[in-house]
N, C-alpha and C. Protein backbone atom coordinates (compact mmCIF):
# COMPACT_ATOMS: atom_id res chain seq x y z
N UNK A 1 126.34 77.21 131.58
CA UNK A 1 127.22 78.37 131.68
C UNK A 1 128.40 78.17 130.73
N UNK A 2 128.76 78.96 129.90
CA UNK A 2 130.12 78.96 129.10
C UNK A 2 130.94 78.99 129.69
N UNK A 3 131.82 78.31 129.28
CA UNK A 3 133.66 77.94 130.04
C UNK A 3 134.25 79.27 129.71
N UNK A 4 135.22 78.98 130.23
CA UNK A 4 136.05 80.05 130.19
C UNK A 4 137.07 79.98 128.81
N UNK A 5 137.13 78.87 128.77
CA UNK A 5 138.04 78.91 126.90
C UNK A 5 137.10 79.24 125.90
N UNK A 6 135.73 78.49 126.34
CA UNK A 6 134.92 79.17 125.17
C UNK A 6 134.76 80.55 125.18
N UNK A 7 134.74 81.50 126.06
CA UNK A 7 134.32 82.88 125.79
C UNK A 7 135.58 83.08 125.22
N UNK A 8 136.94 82.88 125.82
CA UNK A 8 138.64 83.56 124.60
C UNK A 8 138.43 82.78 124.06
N UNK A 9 137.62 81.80 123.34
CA UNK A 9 138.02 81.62 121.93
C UNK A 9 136.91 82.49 121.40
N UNK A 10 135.75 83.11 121.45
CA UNK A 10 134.73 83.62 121.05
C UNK A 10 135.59 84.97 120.96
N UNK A 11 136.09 85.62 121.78
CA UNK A 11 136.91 87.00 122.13
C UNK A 11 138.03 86.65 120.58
N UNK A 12 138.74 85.56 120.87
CA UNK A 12 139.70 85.53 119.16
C UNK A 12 138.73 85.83 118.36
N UNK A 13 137.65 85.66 117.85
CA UNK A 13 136.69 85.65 116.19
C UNK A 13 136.94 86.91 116.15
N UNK A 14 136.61 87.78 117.36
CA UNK A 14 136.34 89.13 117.38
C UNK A 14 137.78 90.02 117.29
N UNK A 15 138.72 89.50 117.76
CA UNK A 15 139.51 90.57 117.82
C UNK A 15 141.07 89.71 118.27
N UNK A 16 141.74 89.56 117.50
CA UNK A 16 143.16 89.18 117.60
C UNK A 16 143.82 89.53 118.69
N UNK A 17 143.45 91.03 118.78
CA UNK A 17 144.66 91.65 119.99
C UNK A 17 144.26 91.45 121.51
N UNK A 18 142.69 91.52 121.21
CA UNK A 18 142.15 91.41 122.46
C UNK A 18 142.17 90.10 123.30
N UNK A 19 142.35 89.04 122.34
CA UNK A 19 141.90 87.55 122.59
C UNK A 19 143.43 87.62 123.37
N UNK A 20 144.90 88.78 122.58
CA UNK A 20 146.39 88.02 122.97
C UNK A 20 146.30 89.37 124.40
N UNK A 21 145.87 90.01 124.50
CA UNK A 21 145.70 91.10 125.55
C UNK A 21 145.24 89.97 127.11
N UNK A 22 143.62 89.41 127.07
CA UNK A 22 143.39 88.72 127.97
C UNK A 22 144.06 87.24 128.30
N UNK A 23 144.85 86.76 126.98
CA UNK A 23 145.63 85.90 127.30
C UNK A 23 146.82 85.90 128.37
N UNK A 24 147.18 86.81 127.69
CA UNK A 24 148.44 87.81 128.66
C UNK A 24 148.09 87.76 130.01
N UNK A 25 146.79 88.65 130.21
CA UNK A 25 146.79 89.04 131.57
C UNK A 25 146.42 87.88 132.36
N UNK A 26 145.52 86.54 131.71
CA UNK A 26 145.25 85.39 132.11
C UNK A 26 146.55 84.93 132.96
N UNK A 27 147.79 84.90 132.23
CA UNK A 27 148.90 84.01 131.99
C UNK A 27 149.64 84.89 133.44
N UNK A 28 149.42 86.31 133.25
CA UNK A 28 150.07 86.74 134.51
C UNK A 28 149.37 86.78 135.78
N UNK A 29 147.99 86.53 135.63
CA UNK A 29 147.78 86.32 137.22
C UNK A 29 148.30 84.95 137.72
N UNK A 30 147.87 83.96 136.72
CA UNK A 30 147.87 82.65 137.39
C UNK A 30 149.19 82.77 138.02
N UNK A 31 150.56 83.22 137.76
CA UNK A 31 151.57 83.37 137.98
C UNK A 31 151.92 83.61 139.32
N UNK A 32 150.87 85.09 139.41
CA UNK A 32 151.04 85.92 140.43
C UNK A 32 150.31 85.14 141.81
N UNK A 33 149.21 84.82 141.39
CA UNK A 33 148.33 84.22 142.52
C UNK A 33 148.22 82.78 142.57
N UNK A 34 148.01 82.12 143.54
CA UNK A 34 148.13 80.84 144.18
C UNK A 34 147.44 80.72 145.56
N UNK A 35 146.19 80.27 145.34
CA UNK A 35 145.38 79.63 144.57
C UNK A 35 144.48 80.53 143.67
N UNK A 36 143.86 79.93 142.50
CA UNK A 36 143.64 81.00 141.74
C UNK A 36 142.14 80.00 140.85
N UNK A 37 141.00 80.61 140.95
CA UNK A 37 139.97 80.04 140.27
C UNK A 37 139.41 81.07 139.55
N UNK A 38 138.80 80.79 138.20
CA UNK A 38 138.34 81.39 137.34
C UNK A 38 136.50 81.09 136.84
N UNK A 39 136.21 82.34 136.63
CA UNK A 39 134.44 81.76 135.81
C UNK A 39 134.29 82.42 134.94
N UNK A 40 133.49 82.48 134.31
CA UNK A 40 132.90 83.29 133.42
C UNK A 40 131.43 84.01 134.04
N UNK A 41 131.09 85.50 134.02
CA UNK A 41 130.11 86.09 134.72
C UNK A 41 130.43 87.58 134.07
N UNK A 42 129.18 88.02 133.89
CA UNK A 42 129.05 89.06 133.97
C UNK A 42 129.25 90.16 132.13
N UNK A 43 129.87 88.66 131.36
CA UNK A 43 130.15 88.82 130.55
C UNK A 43 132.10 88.48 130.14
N UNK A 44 132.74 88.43 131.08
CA UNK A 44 134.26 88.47 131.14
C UNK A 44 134.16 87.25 132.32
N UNK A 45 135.48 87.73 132.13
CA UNK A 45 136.16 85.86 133.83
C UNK A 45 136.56 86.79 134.71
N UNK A 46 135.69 86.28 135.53
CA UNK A 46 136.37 86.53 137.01
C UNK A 46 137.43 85.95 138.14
N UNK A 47 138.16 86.46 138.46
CA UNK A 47 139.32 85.43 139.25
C UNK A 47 139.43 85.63 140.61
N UNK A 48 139.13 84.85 141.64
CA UNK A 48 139.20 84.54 143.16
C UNK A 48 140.32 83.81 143.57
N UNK A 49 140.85 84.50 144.71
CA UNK A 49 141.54 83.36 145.30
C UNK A 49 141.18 83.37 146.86
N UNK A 50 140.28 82.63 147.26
CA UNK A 50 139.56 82.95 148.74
C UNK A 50 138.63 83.49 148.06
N UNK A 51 138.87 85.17 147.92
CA UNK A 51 137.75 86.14 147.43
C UNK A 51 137.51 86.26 146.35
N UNK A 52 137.04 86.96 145.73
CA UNK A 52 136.69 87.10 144.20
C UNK A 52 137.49 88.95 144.32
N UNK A 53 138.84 88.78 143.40
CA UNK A 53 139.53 89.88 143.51
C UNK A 53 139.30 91.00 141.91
N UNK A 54 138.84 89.93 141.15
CA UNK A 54 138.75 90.80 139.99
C UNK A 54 138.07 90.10 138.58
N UNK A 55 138.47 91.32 137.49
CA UNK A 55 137.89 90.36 136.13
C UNK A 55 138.73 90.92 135.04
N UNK A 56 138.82 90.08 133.88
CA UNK A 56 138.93 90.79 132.61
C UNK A 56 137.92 90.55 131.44
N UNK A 57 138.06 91.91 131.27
CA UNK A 57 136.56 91.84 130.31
C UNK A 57 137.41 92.51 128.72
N UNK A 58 136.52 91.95 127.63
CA UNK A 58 137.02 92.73 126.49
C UNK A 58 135.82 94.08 126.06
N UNK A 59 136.21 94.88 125.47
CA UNK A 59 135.38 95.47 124.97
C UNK A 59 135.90 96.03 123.47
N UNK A 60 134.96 96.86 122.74
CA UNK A 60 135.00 97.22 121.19
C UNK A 60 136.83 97.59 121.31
N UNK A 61 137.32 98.51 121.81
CA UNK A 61 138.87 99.18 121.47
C UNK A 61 140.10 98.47 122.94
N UNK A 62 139.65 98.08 123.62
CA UNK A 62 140.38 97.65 124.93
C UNK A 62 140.01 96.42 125.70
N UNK A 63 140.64 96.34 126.29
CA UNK A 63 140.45 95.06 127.43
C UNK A 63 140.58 95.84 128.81
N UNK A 64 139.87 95.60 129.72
CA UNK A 64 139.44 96.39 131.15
C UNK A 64 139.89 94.69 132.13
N UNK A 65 140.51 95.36 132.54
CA UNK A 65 140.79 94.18 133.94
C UNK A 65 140.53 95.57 135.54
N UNK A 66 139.23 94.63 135.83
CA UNK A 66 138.66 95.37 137.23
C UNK A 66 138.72 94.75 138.44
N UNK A 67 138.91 95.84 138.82
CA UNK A 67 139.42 95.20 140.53
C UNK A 67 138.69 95.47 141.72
N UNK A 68 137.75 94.22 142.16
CA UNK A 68 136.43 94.51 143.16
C UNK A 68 136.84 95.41 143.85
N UNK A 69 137.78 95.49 144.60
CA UNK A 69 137.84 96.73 146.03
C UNK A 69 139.34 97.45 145.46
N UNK A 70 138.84 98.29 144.58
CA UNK A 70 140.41 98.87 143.69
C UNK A 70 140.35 100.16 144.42
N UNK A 71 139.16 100.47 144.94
CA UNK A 71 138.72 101.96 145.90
C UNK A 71 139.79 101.84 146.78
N UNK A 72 139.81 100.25 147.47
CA UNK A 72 140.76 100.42 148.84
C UNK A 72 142.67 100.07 148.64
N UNK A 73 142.76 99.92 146.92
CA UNK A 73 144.27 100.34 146.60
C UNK A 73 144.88 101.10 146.70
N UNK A 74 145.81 101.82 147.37
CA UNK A 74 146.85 103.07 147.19
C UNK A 74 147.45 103.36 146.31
N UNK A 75 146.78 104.18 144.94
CA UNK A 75 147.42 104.05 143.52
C UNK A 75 148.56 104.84 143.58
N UNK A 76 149.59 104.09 143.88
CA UNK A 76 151.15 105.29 143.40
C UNK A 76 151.29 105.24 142.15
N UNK A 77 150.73 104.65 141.25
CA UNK A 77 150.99 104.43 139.86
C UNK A 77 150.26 105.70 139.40
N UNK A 78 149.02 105.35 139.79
CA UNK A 78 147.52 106.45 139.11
C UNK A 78 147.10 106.05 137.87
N UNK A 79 147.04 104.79 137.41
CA UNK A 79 146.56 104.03 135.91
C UNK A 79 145.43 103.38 136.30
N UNK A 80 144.92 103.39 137.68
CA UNK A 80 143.60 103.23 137.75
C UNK A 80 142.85 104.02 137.71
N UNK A 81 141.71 103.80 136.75
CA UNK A 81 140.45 104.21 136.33
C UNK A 81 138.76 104.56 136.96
N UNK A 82 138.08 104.84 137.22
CA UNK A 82 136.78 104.87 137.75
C UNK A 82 136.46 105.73 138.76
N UNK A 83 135.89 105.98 139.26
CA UNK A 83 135.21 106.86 140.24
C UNK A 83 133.79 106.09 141.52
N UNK A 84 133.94 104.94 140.53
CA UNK A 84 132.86 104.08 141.16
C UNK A 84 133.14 103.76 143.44
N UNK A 85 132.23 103.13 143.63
CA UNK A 85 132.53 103.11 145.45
C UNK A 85 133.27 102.40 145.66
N UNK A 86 133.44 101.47 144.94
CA UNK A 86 134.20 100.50 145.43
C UNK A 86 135.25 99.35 143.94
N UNK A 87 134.48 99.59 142.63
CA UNK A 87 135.86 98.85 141.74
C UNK A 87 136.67 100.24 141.04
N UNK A 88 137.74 99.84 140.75
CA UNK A 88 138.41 100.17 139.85
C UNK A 88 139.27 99.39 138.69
N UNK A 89 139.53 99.80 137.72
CA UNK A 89 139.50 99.26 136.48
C UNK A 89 141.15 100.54 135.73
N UNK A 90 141.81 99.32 135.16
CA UNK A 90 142.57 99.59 134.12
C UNK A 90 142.65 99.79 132.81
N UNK A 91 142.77 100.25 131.77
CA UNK A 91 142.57 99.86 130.59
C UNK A 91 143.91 99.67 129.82
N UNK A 92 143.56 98.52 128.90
CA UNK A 92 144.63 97.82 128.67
C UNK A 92 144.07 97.62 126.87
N UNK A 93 144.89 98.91 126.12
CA UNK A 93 144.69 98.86 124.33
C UNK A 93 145.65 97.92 123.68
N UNK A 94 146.75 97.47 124.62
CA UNK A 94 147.22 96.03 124.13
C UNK A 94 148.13 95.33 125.19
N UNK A 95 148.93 94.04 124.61
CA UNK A 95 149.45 93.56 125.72
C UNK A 95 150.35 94.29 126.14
N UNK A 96 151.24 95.07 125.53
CA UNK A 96 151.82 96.29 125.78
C UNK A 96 152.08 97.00 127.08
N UNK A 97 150.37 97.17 127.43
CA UNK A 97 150.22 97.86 128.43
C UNK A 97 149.96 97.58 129.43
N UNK A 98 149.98 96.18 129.35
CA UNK A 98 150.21 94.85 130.90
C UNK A 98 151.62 95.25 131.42
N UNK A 99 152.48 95.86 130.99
CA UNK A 99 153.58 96.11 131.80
C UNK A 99 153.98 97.55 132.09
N UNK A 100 153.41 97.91 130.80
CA UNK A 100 153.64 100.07 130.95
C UNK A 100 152.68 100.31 132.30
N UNK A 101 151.21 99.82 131.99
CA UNK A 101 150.33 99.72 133.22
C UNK A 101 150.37 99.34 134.84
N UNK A 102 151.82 98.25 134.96
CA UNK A 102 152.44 97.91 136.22
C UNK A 102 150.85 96.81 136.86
N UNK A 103 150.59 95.77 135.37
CA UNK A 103 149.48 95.14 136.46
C UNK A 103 149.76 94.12 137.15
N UNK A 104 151.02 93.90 136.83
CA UNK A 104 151.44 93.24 138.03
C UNK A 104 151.51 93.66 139.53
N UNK A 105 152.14 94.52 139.58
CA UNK A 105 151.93 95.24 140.91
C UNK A 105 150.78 95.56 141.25
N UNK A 106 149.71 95.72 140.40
CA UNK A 106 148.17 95.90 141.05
C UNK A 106 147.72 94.88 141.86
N UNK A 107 147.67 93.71 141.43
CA UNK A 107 147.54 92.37 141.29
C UNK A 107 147.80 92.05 142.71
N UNK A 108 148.79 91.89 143.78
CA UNK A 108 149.15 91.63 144.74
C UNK A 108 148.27 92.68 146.03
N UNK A 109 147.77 93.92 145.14
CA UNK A 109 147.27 94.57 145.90
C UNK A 109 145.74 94.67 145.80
N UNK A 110 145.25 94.49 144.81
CA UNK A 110 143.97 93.99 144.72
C UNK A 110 143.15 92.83 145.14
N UNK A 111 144.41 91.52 145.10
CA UNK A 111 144.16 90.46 146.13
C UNK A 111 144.02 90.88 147.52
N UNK A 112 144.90 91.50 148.08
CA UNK A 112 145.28 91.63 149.66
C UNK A 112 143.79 92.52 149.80
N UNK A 113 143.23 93.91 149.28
CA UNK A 113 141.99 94.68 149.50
C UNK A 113 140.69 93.67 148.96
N UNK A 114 140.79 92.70 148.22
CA UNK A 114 139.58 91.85 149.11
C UNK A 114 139.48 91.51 149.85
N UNK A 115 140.78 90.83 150.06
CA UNK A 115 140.62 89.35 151.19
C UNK A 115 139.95 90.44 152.65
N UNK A 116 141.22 91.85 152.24
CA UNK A 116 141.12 92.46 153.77
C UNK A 116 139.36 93.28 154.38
N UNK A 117 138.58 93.12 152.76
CA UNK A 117 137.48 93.41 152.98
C UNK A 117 136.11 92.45 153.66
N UNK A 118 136.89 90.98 152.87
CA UNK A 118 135.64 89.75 153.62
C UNK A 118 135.51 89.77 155.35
């Protein structure tokens, strides 16, 4: 299975902003959450703490950080994305928008709607 530095360093070849986009958001969960484990799956890293609360993934124009049970967030913001049953997803066109986006404040609440789902 590929590490998790190897896929952001594979994400840098491809794309400068994206590689400093998931760095970013890397740098602010660990922050936010305690305890905090990471994998690689699915194509992007996924991050658990107890549960498995989310991921960031890159793609061609953005970076998507998704949030397993983002259905059961109360978006006062409304910068979440999807329609799906149960994730929702941000999009994030640079690091920029790690803070215009408020993913910090997601973050505390996307943890709490797993855990409160196991």
């Amino acid at each position: 299975m590929k590490s998790v530095e190897a896929l952001v360093e594979d994400i840098r070849l491809v794309s400068e902003e994206r590689y400093e986009t998931i760095q970013a958001v890397r740098t602010l969960i660990r922050k936010l959450v305690k305890p905090l484990s990471e994998e690689v799956k699915y194509g992007g890293i996924l991050f658990s703490s107890g549960e498995q609360f989310g991921g960031v993934f890159a793609y061609k124009d953005h970076v998507s950080v998704e949030f397993s049970m983002g259905a059961a967030i109360i978006d006062t913001f409304e910068y979440l994305e999807g329609g799906g049953k149960l994730r929702r997803h941000l999009k994030l066109a640079s690091p920029a928008d790690i803070e215009s986006k408020r993913l910090a404040e997601y973050v505390p609440l996307a943890v709490r709607a797993a855990n409160d789902a196991a």
